[in-house]
N, C-alpha and C. Protein backbone atom coordinates (compact mmCIF):
# COMPACT_ATOMS: atom_id res chain seq x y z
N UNK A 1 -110.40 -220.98 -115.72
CA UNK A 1 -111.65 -220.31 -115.97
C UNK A 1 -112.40 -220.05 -114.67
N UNK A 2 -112.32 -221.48 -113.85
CA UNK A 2 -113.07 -220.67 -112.64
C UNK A 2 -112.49 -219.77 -111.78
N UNK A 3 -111.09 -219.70 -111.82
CA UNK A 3 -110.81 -218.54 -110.95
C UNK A 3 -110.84 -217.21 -111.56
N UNK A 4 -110.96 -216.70 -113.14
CA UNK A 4 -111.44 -216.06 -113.50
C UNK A 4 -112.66 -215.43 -113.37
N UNK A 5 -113.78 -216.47 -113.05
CA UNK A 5 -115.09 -215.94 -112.86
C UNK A 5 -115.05 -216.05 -111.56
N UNK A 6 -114.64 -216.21 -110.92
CA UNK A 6 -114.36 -216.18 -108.88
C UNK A 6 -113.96 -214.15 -109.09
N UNK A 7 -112.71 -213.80 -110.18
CA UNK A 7 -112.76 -212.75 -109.67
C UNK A 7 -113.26 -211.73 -110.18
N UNK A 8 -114.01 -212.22 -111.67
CA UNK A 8 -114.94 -210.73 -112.18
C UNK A 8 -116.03 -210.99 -111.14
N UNK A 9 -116.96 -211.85 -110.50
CA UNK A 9 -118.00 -212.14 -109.64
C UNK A 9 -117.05 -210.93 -108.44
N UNK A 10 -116.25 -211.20 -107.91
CA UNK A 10 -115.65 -210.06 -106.64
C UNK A 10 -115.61 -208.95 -107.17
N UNK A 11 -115.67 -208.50 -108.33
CA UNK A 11 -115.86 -206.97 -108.56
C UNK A 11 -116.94 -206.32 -108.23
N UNK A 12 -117.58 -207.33 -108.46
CA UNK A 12 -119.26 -206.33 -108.62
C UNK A 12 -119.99 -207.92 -107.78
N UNK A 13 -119.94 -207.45 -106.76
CA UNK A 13 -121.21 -208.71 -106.07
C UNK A 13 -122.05 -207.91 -105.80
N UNK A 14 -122.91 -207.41 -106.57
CA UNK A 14 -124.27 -206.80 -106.33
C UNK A 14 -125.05 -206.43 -106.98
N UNK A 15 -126.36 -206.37 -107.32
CA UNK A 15 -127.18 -206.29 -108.02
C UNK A 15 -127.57 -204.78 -108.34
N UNK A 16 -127.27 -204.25 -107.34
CA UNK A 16 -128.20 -202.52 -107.56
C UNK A 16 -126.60 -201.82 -106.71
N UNK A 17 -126.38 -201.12 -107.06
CA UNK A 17 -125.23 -199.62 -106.59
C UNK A 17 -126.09 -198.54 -105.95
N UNK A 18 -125.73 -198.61 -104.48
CA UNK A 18 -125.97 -197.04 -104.19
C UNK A 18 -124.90 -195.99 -104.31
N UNK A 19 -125.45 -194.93 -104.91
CA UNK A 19 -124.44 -194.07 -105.27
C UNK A 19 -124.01 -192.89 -104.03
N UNK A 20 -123.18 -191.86 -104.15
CA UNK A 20 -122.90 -190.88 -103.10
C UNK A 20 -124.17 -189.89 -103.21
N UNK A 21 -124.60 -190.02 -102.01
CA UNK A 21 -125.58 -188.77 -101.46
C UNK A 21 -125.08 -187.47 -102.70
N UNK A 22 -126.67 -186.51 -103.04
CA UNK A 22 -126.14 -185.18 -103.64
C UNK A 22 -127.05 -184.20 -102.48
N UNK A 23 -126.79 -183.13 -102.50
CA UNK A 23 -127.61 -182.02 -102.17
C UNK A 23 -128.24 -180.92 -103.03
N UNK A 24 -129.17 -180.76 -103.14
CA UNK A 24 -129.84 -179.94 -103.70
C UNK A 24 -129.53 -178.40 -102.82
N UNK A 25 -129.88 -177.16 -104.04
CA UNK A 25 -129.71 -175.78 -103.42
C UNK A 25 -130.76 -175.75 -102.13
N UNK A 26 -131.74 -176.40 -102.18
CA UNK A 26 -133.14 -176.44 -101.12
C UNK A 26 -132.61 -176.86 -99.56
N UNK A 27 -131.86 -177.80 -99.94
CA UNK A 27 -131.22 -178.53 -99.23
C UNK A 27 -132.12 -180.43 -99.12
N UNK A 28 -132.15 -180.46 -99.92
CA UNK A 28 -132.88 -182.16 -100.07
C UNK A 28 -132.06 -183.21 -100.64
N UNK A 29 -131.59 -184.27 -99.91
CA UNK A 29 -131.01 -185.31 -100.70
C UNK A 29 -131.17 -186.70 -101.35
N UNK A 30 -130.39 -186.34 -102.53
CA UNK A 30 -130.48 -187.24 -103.56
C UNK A 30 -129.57 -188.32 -103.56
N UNK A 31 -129.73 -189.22 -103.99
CA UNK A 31 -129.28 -190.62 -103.71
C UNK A 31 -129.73 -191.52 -104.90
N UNK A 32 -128.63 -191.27 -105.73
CA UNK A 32 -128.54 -192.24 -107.16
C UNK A 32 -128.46 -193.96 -106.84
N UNK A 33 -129.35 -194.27 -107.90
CA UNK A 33 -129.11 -195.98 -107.81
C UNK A 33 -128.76 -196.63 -108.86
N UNK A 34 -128.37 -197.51 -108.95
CA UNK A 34 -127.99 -198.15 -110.19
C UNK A 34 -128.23 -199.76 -110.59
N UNK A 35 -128.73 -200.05 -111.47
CA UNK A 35 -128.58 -201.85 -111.69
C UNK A 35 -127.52 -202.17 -112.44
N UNK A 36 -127.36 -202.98 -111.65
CA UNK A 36 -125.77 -203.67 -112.47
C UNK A 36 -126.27 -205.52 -112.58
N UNK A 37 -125.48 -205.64 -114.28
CA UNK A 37 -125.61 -206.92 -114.49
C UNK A 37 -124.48 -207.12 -115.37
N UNK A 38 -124.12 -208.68 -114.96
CA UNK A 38 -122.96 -208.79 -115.86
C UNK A 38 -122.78 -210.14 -116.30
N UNK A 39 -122.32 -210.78 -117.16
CA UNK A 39 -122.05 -211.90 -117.64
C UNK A 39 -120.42 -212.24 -118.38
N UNK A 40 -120.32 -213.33 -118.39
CA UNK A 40 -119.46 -213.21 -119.16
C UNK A 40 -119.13 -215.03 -119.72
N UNK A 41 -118.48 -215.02 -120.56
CA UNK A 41 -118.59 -216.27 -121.33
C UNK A 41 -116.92 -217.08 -122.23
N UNK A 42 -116.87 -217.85 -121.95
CA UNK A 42 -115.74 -218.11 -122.54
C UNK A 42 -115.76 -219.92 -123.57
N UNK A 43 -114.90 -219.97 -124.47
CA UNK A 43 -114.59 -221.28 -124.78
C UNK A 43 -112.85 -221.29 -125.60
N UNK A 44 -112.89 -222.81 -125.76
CA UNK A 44 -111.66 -223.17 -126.78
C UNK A 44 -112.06 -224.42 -126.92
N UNK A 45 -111.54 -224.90 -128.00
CA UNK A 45 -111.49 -226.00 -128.35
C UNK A 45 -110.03 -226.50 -128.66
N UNK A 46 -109.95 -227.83 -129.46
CA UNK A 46 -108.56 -228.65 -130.27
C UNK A 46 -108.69 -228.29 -131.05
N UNK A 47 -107.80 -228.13 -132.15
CA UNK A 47 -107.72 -227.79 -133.84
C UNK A 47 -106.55 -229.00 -134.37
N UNK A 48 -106.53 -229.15 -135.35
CA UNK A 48 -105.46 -230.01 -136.24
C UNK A 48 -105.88 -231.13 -136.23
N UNK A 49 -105.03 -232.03 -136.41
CA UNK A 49 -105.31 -233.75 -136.81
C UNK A 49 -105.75 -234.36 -135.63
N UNK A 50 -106.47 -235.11 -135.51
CA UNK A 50 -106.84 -236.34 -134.31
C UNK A 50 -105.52 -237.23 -134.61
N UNK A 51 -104.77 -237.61 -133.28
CA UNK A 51 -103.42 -238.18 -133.08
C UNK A 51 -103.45 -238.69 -131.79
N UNK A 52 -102.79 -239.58 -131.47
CA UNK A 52 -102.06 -239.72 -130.45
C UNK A 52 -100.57 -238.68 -129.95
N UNK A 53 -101.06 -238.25 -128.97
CA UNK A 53 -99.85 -236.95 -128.23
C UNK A 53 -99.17 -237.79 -127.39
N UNK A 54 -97.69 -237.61 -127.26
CA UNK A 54 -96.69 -238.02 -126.73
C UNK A 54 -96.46 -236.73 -125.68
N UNK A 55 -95.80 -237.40 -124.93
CA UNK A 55 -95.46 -236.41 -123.39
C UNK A 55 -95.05 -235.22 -123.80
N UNK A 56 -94.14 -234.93 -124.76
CA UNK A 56 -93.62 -233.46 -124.97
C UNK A 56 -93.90 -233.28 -126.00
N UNK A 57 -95.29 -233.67 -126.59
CA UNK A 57 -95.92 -232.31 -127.74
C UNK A 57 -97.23 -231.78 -127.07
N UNK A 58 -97.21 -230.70 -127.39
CA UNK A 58 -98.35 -230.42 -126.88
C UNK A 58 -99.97 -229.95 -128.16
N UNK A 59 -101.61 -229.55 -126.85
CA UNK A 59 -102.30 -230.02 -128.22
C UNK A 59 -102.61 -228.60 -129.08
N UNK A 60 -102.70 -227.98 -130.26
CA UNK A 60 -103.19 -227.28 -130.78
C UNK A 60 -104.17 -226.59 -129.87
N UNK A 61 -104.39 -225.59 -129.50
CA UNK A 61 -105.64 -225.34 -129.07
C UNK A 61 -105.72 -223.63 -128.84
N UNK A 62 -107.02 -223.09 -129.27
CA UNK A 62 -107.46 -221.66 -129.72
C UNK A 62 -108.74 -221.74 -128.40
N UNK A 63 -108.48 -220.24 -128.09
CA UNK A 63 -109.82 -220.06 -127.11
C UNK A 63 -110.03 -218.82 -126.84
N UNK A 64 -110.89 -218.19 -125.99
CA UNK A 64 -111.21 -216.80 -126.20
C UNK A 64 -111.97 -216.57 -125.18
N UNK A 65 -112.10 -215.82 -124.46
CA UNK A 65 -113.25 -215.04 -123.78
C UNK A 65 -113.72 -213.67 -123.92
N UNK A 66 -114.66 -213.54 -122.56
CA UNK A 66 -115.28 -212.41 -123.20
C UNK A 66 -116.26 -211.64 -121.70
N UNK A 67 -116.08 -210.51 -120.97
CA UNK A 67 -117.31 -210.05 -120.20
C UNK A 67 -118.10 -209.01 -120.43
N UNK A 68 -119.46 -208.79 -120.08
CA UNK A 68 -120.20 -208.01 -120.52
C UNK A 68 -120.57 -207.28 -119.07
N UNK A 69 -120.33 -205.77 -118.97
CA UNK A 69 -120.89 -205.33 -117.69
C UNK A 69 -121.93 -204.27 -117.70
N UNK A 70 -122.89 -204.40 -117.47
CA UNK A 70 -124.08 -203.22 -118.14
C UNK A 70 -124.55 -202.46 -116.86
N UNK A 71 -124.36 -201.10 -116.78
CA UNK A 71 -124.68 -199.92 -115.92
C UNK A 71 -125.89 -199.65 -116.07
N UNK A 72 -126.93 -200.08 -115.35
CA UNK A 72 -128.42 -198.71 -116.21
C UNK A 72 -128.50 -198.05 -114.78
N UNK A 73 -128.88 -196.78 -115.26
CA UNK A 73 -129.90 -196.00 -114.03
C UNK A 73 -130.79 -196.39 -113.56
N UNK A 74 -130.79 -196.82 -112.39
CA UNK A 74 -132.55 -197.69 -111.98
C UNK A 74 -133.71 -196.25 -110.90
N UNK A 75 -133.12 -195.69 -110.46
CA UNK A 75 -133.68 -193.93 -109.90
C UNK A 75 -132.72 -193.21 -108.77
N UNK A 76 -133.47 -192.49 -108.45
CA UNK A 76 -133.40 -191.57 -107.09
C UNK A 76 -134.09 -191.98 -106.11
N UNK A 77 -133.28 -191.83 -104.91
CA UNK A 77 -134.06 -191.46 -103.41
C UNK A 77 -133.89 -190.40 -102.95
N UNK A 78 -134.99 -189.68 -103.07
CA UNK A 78 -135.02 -187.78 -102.72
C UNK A 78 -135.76 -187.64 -101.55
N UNK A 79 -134.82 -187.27 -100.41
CA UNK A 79 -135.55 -187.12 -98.79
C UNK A 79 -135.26 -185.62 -98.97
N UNK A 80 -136.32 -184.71 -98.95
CA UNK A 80 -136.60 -182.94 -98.21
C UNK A 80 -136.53 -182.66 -96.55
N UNK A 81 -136.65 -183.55 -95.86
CA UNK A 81 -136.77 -183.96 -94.53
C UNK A 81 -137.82 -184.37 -94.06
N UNK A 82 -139.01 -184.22 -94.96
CA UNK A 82 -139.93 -183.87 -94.77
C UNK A 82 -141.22 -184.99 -95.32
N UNK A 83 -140.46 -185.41 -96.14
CA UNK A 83 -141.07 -186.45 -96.99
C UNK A 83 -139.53 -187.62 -97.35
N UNK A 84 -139.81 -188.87 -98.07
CA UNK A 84 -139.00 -189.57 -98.93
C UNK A 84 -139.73 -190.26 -100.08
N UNK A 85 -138.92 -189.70 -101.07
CA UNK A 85 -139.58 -190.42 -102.21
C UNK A 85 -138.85 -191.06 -103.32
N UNK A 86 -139.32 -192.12 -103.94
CA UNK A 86 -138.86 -192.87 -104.47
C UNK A 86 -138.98 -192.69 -106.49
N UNK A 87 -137.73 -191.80 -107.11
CA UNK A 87 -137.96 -191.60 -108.73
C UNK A 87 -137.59 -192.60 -109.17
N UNK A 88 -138.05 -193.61 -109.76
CA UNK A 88 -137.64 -195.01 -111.18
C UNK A 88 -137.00 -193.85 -112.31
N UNK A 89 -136.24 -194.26 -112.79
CA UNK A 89 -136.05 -194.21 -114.51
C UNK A 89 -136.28 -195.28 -114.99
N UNK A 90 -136.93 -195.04 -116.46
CA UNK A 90 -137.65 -196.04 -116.70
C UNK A 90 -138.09 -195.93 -118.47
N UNK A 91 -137.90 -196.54 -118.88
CA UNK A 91 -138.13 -196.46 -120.48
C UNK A 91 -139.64 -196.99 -120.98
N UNK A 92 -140.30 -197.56 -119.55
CA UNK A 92 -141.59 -197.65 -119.88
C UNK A 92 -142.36 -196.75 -119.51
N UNK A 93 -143.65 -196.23 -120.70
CA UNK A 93 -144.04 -195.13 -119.79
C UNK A 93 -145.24 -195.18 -118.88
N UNK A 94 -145.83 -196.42 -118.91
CA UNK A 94 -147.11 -197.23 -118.32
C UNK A 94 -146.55 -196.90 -116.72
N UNK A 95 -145.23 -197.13 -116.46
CA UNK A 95 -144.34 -197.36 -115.38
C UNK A 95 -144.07 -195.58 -114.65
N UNK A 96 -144.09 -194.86 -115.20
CA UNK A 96 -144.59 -193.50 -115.13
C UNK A 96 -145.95 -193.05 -114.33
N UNK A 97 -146.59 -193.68 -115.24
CA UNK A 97 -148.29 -193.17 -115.42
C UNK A 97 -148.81 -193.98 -114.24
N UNK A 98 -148.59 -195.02 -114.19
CA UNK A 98 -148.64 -195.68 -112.27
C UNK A 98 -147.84 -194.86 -111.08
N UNK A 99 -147.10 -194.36 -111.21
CA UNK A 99 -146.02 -193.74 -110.28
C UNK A 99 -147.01 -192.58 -109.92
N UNK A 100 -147.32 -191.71 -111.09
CA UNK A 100 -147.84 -190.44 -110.52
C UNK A 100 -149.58 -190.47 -110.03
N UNK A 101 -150.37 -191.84 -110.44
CA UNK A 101 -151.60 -191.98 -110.25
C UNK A 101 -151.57 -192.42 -109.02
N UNK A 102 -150.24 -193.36 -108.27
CA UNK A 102 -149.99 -193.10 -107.18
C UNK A 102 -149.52 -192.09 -105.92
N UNK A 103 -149.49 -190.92 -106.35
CA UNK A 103 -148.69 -189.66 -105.63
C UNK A 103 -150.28 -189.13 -105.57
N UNK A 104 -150.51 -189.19 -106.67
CA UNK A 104 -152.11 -188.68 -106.73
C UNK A 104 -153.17 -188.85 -105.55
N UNK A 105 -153.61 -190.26 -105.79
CA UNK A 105 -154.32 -190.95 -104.98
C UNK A 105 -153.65 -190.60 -102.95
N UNK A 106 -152.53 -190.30 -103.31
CA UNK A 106 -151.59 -190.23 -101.81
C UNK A 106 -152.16 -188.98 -101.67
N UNK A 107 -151.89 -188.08 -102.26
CA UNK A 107 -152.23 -186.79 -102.31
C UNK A 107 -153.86 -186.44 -101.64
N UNK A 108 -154.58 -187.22 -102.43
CA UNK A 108 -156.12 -186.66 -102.25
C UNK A 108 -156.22 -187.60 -101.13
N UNK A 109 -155.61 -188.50 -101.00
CA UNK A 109 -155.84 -189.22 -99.25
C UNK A 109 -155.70 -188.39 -97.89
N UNK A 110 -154.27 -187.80 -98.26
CA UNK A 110 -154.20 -186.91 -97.57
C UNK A 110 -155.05 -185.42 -97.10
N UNK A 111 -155.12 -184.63 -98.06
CA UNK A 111 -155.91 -183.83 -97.89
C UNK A 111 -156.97 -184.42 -97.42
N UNK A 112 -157.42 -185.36 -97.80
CA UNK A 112 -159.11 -185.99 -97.15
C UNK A 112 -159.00 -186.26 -95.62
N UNK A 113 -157.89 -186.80 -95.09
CA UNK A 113 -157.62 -186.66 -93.90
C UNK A 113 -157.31 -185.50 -93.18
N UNK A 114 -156.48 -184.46 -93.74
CA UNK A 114 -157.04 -183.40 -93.06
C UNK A 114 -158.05 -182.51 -92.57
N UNK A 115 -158.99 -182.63 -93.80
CA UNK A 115 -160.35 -182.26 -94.12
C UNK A 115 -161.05 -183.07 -92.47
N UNK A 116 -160.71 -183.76 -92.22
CA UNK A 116 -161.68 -185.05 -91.41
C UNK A 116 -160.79 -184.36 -89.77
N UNK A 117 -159.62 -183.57 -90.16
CA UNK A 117 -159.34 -183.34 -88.57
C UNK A 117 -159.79 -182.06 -88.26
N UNK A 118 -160.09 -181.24 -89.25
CA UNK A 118 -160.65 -179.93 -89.03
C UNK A 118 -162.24 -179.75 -88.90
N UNK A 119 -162.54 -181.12 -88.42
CA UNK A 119 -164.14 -180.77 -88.05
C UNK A 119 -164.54 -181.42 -86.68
């Protein structure tokens, strides 16, 4: 068993996947991420009569395992050259509605600083 979980653990030693660079027609690149989690679980037990075993019988025994490997989309990293920004996917939408009240707030910072160099 433990060298089993020695080598599903070497498949995937990592928590998040960066994926292959894309390009956009604009020319801006995208850069998929991913969370990865995985588990996995095993047992067996004895079955039949409680006995005393002699050297050449051997004991009844049933067992089973099992791994679980789960892919989600965790976002994008989209660089224009010009900017880099960071898209979540996200099934919450609170997690959204913070994201863009932050671009926002970036936004009117900015302009306010320009505003402040043109005088």
């Amino acid at each position: 068993m433990e060298k089993t979980a020695e080598q599903l653990t070497s498949l995937i030693d990592v928590n998040t996947v960066i994926g292959k660079p894309l390009f956009s027609a604009s020319g801006a690149q995208i850069i998929p991420f991913t969370k990865v989690t995985m588990g996995y679980l095993s047992g067996g037990g004895e079955y039949g009569q409680v006995k005393a075993i002699k050297e050449d019988e051997c004991f009844p025994f049933a067992g089973g395992a099992g791994t679980v490997i789960n892919l989600k989309p965790a976002g994008f990293l989209i660089d224009d050259g010009k900017h880099c920004r960071l898209v979540k996917v996200t099934d919450d939408p609170l997690d959204g509605l913070i994201e863009k009240a932050s671009e926002l707030i970036a936004s009117l910072a900015h302009k306010q600083s320009e505003g402040e160099d043109d005088e």
